[in-house]
Protein backbone atom coordinates (compact mmCIF):
# COMPACT_ATOMS: atom_id res chain seq x y z
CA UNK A 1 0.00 0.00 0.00
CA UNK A 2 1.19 3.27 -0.97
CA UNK A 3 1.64 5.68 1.86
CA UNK A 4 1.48 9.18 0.51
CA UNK A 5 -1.23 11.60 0.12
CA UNK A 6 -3.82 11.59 -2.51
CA UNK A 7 -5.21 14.84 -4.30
CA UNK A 8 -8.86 13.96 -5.59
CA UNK A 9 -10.17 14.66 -8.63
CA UNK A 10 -12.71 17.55 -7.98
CA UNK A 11 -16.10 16.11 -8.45
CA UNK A 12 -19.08 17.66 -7.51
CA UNK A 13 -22.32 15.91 -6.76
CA UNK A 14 -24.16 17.43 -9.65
CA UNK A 15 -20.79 16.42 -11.50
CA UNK A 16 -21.27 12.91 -10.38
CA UNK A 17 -24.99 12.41 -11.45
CA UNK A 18 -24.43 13.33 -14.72
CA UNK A 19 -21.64 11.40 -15.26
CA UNK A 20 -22.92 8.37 -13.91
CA UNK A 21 -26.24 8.67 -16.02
CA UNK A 22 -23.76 8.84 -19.12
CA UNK A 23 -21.92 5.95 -18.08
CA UNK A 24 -24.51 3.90 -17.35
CA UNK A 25 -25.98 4.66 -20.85
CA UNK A 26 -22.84 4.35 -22.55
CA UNK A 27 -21.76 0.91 -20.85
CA UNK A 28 -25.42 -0.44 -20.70
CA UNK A 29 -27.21 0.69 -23.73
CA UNK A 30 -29.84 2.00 -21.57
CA UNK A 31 -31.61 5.31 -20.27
CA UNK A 32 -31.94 6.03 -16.18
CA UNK A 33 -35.39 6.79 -15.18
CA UNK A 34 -33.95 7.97 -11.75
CA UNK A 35 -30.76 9.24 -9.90
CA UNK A 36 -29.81 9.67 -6.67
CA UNK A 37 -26.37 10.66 -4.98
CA UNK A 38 -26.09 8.11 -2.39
CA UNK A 39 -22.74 9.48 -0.63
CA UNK A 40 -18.90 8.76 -0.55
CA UNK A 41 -15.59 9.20 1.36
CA UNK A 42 -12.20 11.27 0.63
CA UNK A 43 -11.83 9.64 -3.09
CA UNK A 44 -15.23 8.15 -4.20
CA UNK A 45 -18.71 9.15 -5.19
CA UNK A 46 -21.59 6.73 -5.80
CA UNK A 47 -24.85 7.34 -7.63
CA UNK A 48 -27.91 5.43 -6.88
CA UNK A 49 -29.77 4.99 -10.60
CA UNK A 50 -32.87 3.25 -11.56
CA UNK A 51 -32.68 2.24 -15.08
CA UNK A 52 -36.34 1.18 -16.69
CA UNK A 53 -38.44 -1.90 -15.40
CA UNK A 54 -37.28 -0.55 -11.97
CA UNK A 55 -33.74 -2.36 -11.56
CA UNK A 56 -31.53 -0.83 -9.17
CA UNK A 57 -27.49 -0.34 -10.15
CA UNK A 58 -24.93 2.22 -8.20
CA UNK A 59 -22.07 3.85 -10.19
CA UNK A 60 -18.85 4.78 -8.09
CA UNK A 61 -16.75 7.66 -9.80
CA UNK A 62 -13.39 7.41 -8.35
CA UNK A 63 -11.37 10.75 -7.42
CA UNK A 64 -8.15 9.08 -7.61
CA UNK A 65 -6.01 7.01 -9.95
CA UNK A 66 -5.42 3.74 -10.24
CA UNK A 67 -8.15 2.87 -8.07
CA UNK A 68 -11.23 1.09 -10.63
CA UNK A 69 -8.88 -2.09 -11.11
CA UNK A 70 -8.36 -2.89 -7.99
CA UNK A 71 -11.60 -1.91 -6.17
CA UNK A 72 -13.28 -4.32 -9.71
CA UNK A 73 -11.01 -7.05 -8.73
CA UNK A 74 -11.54 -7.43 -5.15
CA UNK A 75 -15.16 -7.26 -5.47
CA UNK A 76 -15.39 -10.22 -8.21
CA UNK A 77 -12.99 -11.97 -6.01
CA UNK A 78 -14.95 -11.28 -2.64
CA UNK A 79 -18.37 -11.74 -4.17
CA UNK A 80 -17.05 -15.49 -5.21
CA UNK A 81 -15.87 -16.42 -1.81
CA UNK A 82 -18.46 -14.63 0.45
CA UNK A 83 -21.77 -16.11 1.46
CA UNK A 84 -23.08 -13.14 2.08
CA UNK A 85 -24.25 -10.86 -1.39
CA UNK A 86 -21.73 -8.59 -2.23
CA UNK A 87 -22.15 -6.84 -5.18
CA UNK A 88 -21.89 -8.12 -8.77
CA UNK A 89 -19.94 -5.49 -11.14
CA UNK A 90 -21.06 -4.75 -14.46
CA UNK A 91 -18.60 -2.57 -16.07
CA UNK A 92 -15.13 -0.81 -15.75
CA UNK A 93 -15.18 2.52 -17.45
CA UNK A 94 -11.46 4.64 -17.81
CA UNK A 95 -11.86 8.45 -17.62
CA UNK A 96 -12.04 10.07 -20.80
CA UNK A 97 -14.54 12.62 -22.76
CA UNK A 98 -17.41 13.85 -21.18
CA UNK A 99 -16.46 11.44 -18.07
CA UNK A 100 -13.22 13.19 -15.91
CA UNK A 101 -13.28 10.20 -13.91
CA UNK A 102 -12.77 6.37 -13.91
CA UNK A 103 -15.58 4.69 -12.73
CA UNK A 104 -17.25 0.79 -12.90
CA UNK A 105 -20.95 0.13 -12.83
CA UNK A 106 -22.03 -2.29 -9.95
CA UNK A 107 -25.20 -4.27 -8.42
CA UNK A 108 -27.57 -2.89 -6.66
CA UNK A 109 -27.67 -4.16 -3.03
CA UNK A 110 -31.17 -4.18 -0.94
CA UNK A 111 -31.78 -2.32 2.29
CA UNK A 112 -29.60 0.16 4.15
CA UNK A 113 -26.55 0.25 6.12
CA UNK A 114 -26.39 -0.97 9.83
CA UNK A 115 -25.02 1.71 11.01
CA UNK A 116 -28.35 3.90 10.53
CA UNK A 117 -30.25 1.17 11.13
CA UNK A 118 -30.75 2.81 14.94
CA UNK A 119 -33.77 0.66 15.62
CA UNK A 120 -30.98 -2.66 15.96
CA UNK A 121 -29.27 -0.88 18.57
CA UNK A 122 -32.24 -1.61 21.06
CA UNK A 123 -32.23 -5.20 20.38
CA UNK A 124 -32.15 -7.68 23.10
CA UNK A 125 -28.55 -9.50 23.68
CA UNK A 126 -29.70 -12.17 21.84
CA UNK A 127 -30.91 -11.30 18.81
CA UNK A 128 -27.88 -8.56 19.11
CA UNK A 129 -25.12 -11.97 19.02
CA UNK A 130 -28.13 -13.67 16.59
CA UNK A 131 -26.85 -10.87 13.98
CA UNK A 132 -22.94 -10.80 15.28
CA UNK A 133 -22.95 -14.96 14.40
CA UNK A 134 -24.11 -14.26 10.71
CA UNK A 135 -21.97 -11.65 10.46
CA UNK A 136 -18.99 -13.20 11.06
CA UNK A 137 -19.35 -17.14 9.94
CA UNK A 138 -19.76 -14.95 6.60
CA UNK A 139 -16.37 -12.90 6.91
CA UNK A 140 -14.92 -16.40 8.13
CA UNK A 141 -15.97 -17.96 5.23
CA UNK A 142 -14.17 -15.11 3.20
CA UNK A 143 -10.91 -15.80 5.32
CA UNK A 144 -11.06 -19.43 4.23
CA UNK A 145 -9.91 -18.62 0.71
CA UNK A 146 -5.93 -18.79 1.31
CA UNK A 147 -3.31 -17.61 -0.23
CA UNK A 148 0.82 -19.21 -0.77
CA UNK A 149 2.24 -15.58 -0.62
CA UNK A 150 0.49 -12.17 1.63
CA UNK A 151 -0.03 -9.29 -0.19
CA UNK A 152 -1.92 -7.00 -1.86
CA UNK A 153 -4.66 -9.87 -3.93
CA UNK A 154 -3.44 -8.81 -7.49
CA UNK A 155 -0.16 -9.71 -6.78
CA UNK A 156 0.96 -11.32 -3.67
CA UNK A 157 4.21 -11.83 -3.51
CA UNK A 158 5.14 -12.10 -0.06
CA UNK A 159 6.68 -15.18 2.19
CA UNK A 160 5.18 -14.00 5.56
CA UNK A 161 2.91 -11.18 7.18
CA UNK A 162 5.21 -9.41 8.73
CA UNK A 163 7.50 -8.78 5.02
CA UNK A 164 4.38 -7.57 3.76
CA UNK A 165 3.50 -5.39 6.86
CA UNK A 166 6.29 -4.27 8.61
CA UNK A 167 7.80 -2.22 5.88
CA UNK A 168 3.78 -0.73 5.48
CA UNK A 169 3.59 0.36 9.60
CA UNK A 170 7.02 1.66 9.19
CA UNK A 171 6.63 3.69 6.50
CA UNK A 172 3.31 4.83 8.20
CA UNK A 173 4.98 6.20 11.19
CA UNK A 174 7.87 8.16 9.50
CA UNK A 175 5.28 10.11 7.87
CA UNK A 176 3.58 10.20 10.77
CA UNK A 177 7.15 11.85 12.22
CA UNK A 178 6.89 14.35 9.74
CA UNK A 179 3.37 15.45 10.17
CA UNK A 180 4.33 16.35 14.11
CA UNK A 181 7.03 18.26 12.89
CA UNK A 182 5.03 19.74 10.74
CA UNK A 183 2.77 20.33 13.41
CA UNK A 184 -0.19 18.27 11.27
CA UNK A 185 -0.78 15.68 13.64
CA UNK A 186 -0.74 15.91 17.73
CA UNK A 187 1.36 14.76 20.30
CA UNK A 188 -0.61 12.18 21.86
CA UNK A 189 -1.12 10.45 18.32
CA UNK A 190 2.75 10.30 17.76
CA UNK A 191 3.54 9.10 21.73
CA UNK A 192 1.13 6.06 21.36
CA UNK A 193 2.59 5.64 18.07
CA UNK A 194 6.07 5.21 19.38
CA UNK A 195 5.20 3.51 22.63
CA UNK A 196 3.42 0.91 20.35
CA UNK A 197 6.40 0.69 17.83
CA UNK A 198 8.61 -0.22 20.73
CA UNK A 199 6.73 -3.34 21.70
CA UNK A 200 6.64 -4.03 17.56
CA UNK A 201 8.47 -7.25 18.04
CA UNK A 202 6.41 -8.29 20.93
CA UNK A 203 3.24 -7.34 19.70
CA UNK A 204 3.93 -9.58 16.96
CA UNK A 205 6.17 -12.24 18.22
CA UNK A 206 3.42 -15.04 16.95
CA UNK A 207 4.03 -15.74 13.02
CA UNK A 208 0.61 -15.65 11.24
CA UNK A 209 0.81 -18.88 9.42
CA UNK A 210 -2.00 -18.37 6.87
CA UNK A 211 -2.02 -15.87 4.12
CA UNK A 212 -5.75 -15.10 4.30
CA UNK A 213 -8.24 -13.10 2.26
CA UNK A 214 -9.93 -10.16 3.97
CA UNK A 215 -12.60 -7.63 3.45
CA UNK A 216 -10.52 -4.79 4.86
CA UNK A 217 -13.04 -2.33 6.00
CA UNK A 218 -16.04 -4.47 7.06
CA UNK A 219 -17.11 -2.04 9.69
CA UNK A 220 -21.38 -1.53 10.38
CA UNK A 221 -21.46 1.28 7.93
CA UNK A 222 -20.52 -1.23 5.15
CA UNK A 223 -22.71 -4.12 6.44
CA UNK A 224 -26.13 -3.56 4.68
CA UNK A 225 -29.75 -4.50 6.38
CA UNK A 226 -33.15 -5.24 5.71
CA UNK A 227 -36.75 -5.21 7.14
CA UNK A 228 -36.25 -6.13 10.33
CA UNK A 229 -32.28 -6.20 10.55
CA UNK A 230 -32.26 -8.62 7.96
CA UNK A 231 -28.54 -9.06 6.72
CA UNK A 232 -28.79 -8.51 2.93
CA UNK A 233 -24.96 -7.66 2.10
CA UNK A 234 -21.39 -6.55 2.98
CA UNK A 235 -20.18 -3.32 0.30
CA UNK A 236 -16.98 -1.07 -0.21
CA UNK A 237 -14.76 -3.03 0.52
CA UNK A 238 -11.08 -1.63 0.87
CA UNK A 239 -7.23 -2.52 0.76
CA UNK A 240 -8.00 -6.19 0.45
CA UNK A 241 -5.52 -8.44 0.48
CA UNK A 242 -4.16 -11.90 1.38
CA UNK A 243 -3.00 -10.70 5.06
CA UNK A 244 -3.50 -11.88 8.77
CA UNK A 245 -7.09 -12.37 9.33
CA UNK A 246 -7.21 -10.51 12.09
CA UNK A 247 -6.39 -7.27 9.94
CA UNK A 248 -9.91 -7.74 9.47
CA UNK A 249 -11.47 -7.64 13.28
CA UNK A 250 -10.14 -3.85 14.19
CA UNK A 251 -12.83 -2.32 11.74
CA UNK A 252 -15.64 -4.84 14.07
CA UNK A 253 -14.77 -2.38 17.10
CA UNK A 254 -15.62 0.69 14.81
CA UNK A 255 -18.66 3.16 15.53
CA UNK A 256 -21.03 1.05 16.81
CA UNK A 257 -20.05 -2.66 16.31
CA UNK A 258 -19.10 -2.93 19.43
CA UNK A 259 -22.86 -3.01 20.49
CA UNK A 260 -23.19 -6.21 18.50
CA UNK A 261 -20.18 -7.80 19.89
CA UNK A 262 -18.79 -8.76 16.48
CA UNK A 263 -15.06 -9.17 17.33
CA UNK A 264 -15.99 -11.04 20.70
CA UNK A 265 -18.49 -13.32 18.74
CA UNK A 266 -15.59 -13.91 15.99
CA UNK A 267 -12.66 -14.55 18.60
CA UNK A 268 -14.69 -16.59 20.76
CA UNK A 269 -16.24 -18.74 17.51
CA UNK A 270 -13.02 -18.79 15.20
CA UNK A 271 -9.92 -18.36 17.64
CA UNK A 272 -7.42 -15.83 17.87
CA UNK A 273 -3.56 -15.20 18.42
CA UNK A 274 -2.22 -14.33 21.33
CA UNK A 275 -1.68 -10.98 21.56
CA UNK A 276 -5.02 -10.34 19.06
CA UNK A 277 -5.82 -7.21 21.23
CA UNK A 278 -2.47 -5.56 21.09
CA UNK A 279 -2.58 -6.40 17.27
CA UNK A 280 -5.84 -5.05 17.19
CA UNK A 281 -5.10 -2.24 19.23
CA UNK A 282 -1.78 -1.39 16.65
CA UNK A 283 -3.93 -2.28 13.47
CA UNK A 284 -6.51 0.41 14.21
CA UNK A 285 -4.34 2.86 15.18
CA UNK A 286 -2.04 2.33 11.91
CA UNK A 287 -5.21 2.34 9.54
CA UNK A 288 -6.55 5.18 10.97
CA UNK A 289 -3.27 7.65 10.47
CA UNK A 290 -2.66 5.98 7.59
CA UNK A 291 -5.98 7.21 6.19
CA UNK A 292 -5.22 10.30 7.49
CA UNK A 293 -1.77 10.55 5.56
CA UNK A 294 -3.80 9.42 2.09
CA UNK A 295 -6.97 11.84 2.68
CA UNK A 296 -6.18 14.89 4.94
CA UNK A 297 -8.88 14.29 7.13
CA UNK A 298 -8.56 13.43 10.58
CA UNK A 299 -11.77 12.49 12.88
CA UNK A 300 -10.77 12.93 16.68
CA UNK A 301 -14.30 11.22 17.48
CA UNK A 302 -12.40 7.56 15.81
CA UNK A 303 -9.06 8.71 16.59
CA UNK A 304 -8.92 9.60 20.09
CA UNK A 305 -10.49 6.27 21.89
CA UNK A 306 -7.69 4.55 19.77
CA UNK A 307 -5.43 6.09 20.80
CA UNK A 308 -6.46 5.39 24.28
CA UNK A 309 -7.10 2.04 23.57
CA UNK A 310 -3.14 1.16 22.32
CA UNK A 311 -2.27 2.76 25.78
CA UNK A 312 -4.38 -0.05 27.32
CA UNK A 313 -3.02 -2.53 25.37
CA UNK A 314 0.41 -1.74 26.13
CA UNK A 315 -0.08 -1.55 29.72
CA UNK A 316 -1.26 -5.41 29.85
CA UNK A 317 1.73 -6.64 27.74
């Protein structure tokens, strides 16, 4: 994974309906009836469109390059693994004419996302670790497809986890050095940063012996829900790879997963290394700076309890 900063593409949301109308016409041979700008983060924008006889596709115009491929990829790889629907794609389209950006064409999926699905939250502990069971016997059923080498899923190429992600977290925290000097990023970010990279070698003294494939950002906002809580898909996926599964669980403490006790469930139904917490604990922290580094937007309401969380985890090693 590159660690450097990305400057999007501007792309405004009137931008991104019209371009995702003429994709969808050129690529599909066919008219929307309906649009609707459903949303996106630091580098993507997604239109909702209704094309005739009321089927439902999204279009995600992407704000930086090099992006479509991969994104394409790990969806058609994902979607044949997972039991769970993920989306089906149904075209790649490169920027070019009356379209600035690259963007791919992609299925539809039912219902809404968990995380606004505020109704779940007042479940009963059972039907709460009901939900947290599907949940994860799908994402475990993802981690079953293996790879010989980690890596990035195009093009593993790596004999162990920490070749692939050691050089990554390194690189992670020298920029994060240079955004304190630069005064971009605070001093308590950079002191659990460097508390945690001094335990590096303890924190992950157990080799991961399975090269596994993994979602990457399967938090509640990208779990989608029915009538009813209804599980009806997992979307967006990001940075997947062949990696340590457990690169996977951080996201499951995210906003509000922690209500549904998806790590716990996983961990207790699936196993876990160790030191999973302190891994955990480094992996979220990591991501989250790293994201910061790639977008220029940092979110104290995610960062801070992270932060406070790696102290934890230190403190019990």
């Amino acid at each position: 994974m590159k660690v450097e900063r990305i400057l999007p593409l501007p792309l405004t949301k009137a931008q991104a309906l019209a371009c995702a109308v003429r994709a969808a016409e050129e690529q599909l041979n066919v008219r929307a009836e309906g649009a609707k700008y459903l949303g996106g983060g630091s580098f993507g924008r997604a239109v909702g469109l209704t094309l005739p006889g009321g089927r439902k596709i999204v279009v995600k115009l992407l704000r930086a390059k090099d992006m479509m491929e991969k994104e394409a990829h790990d969806l058609r790889l994902l979607r044949a693994h997972c039991p769970v629907k993920m989306p089906a794609v149904l075209f790649e389209r490169r920027a070019g004419g009356d379209i600035p950006a690259d963007c791919y064409g992609m299925e539809h999926i039912e219902g809404k996302s968990a995380l606004f699905a505020l109704g779940m939250l007042l479940w009963g502990e059972k039907k709460r670790l009901a939900f947290a069971e599907e949940v994860t016997a799908a994402l475990h059923a993802v981690h079953a497809c293996t790879s010989e080498k980690f890596g990035d899923t195009m093009h593993p190429d790596c004999g162990t986890w920490l070749q692939y992600y050691r050089p990554f977290a390194e690189r992670v925290l020298e920029k994060a050095e240079d955004m304190y000097a630069a005064e971009k990023l605070s001093e308590k970010v950079i002191a659990a940063m460097r508390a945690a990279w001094s335990k590096f070698d303890v924190i992950f003294s157990e080799p991961v012996k399975e090269a596994c494939l993994i979602h990457g950002d399967l938090n509640v906002a990208n779990i989608m829900v029915g009538r009813g809580g209804k599980l009806t898909g997992f979307i967006d996926p990001l940075n997947s790879m062949y990696a340590d599964r457990e690169y996977d669980l951080f996201q499951f403490n995210n906003l509000t997963g922690g209500r549904f006790s998806l790590c716990d469930v996983y961990i207790k139904n699936y196993g876990a290394s160790s030191l999973c917490a302190q891994k955990l604990a480094f992996y979220g922290l990591w991501n989250e700076v790293f994201c910061y580094i790639r977008s220029g937007v940092l979110v104290g309401l995610i960062m801070n309890p992270l932060v406070r969380n790696m102290h934890r985890r230190l403190a019990e090693l």
